[in-house]
C-alpha atoms as a PDB file:
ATOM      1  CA  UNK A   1     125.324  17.252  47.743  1.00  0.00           C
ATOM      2  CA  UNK A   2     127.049  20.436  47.603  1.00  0.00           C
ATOM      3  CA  UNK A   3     126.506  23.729  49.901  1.00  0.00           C
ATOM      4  CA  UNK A   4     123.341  25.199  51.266  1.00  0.00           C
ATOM      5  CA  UNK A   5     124.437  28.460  51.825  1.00  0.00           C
ATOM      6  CA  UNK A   6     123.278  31.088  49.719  1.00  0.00           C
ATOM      7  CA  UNK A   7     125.557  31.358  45.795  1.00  0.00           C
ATOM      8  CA  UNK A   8     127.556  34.646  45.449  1.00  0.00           C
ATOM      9  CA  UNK A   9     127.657  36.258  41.695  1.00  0.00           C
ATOM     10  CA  UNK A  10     130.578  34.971  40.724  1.00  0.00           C
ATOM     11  CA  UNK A  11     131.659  34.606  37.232  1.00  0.00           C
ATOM     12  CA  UNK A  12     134.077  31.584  38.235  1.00  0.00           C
ATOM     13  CA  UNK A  13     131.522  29.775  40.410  1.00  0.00           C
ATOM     14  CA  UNK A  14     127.671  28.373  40.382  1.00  0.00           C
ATOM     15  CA  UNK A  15     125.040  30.829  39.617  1.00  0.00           C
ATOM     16  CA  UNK A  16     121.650  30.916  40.602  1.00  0.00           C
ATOM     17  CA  UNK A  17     120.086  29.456  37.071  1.00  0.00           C
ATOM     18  CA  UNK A  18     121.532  25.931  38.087  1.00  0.00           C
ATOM     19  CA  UNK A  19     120.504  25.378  41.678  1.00  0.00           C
ATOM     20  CA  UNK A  20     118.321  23.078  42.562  1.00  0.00           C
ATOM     21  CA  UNK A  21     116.124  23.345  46.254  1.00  0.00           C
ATOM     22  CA  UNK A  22     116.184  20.535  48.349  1.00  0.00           C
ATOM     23  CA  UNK A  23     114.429  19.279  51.813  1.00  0.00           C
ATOM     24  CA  UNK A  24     116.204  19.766  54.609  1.00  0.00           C
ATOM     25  CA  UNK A  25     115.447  18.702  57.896  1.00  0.00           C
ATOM     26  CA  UNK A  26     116.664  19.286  61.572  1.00  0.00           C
ATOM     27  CA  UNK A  27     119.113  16.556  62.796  1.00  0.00           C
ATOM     28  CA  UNK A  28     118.934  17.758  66.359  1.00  0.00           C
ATOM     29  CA  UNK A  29     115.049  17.288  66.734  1.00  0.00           C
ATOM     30  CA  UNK A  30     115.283  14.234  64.518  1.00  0.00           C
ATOM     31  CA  UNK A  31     117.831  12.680  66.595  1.00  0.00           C
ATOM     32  CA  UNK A  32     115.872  13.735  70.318  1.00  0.00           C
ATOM     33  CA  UNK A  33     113.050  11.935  68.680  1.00  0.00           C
ATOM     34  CA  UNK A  34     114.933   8.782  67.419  1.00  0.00           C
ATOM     35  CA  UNK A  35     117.046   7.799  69.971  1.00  0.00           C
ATOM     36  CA  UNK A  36     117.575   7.443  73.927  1.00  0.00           C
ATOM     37  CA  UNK A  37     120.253   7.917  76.329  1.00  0.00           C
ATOM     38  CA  UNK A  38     120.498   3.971  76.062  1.00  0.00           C
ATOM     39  CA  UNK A  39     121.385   3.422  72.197  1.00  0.00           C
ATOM     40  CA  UNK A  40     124.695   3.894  70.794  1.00  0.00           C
ATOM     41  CA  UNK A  41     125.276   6.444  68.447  1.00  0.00           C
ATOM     42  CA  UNK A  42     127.629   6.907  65.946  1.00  0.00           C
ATOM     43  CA  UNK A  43     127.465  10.408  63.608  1.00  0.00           C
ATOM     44  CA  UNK A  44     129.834  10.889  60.887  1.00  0.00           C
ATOM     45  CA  UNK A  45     129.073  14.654  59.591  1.00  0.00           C
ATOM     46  CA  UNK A  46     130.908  15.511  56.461  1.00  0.00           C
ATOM     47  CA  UNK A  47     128.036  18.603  55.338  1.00  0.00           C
ATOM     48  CA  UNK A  48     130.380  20.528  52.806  1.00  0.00           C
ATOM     49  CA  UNK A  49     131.431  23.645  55.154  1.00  0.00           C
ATOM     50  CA  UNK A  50     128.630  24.244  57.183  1.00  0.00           C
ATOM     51  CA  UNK A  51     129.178  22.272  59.967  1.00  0.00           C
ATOM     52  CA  UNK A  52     129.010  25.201  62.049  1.00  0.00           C
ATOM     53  CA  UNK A  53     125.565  25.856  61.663  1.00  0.00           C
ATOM     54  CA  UNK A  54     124.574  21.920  63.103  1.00  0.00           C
ATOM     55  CA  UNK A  55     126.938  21.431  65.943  1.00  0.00           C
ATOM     56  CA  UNK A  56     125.777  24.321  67.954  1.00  0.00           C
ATOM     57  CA  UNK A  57     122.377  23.175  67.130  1.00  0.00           C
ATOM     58  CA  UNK A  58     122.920  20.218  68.818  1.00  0.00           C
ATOM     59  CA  UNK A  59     124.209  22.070  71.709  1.00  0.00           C
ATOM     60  CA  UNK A  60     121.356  24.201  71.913  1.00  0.00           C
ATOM     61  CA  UNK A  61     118.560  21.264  71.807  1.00  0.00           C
ATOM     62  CA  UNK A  62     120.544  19.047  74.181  1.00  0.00           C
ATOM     63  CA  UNK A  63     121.081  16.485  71.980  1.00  0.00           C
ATOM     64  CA  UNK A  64     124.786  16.071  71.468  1.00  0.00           C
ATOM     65  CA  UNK A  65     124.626  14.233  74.846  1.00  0.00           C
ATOM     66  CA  UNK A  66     122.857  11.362  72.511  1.00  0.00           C
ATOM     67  CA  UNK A  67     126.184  10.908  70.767  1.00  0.00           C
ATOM     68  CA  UNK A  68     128.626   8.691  71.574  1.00  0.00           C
ATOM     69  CA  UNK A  69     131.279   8.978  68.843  1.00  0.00           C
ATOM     70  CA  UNK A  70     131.405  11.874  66.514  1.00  0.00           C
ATOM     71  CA  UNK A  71     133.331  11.600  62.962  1.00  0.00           C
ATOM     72  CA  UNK A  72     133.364  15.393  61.819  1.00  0.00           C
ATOM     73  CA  UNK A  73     134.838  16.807  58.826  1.00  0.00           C
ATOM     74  CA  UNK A  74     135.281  20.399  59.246  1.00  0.00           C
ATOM     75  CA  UNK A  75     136.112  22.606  56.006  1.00  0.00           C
ATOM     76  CA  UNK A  76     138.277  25.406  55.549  1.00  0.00           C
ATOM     77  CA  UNK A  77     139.402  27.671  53.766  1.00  0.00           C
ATOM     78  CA  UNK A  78     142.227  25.528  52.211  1.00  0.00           C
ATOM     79  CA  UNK A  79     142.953  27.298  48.363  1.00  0.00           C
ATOM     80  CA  UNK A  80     141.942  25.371  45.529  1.00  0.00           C
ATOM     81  CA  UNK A  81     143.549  25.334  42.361  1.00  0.00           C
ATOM     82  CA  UNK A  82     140.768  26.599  39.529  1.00  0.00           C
ATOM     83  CA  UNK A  83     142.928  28.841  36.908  1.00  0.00           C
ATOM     84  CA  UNK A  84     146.595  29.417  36.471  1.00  0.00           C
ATOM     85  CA  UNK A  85     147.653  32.346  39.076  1.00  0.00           C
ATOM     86  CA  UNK A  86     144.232  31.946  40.584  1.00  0.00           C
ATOM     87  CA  UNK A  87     143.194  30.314  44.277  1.00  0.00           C
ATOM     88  CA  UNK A  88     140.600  31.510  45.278  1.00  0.00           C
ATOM     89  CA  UNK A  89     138.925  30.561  48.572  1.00  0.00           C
ATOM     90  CA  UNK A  90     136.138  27.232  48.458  1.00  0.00           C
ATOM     91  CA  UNK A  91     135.102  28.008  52.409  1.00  0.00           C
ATOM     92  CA  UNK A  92     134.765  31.029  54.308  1.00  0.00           C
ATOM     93  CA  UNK A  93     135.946  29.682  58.331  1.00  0.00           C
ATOM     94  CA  UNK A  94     139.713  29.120  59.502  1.00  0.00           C
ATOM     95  CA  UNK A  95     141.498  26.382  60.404  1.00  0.00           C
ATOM     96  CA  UNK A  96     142.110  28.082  63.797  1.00  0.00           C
ATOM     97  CA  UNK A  97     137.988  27.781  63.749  1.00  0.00           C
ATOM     98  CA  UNK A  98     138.166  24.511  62.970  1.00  0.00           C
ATOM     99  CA  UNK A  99     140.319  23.801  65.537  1.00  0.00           C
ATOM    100  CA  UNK A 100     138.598  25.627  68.041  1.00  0.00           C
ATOM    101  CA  UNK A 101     135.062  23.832  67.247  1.00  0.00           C
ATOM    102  CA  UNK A 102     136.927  20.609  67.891  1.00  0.00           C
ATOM    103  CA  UNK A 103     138.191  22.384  70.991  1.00  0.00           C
ATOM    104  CA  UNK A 104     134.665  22.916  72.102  1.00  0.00           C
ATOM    105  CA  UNK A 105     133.369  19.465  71.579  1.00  0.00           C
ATOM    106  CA  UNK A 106     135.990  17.539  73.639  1.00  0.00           C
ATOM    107  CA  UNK A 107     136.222  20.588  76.327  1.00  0.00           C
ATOM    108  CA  UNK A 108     132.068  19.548  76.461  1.00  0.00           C
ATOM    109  CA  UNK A 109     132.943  15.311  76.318  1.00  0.00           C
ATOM    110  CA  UNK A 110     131.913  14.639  73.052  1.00  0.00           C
ATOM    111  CA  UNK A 111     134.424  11.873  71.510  1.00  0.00           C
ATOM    112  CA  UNK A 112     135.389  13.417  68.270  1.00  0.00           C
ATOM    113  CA  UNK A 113     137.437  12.061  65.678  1.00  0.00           C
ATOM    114  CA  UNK A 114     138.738  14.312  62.419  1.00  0.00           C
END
């Protein structure tokens, strides 16, 4: 699906011309609405680097106590290869922030799997 942050002028990378808008919607609420305390929920979240943008959400509404078993991706700046003598970076956050969000979840007693 690709990122939903905003695209930088780049001459290497997407420009504006070719985006496309989607529909977005918020998994927090969504998930407060769908399920209870009772259900069993799975989530695997794999959203292309901005995973750190819906896991506080779901902090915030009170919903990550719905899930039972969290699969998370988290991306970082690992370098990509694009152009001979060239990496430059896909994501913006660490590895150390990675590592530190994962921190957070199981510190709070959220069953998180990488």
């Amino acid at each position: 699906m690709g990122r939903i942050k905003a695209v930088v002028a780049s001459s290497r990378g997407p420009s504006a011309e070719n985006l496309q808008m989607i529909q977005g919607f918020d998994f927090a609420k969504w998930l407060k609405n769908m399920v209870t305390e009772k259900g069993f929920v799975v989530v695997k979240m794999d959203v292309e680097g901005t995973e750190f943008d819906p896991v506080p959400r779901l902090f915030d509404m009170g919903a990550i106590c719905l899930v039972d078993e969290l699969f998370l991706e988290c991306h970082y700046n690992r370098w990509k290869s694009c152009c001979p003598g060239k990496s430059p970076p896909k994501y913006l956050n660490t590895y150390g922030q990675c590592i530190y969000l994962f921190s957070s979840l199981r510190e709070n007693r959220v069953l998180v799997r990488q």
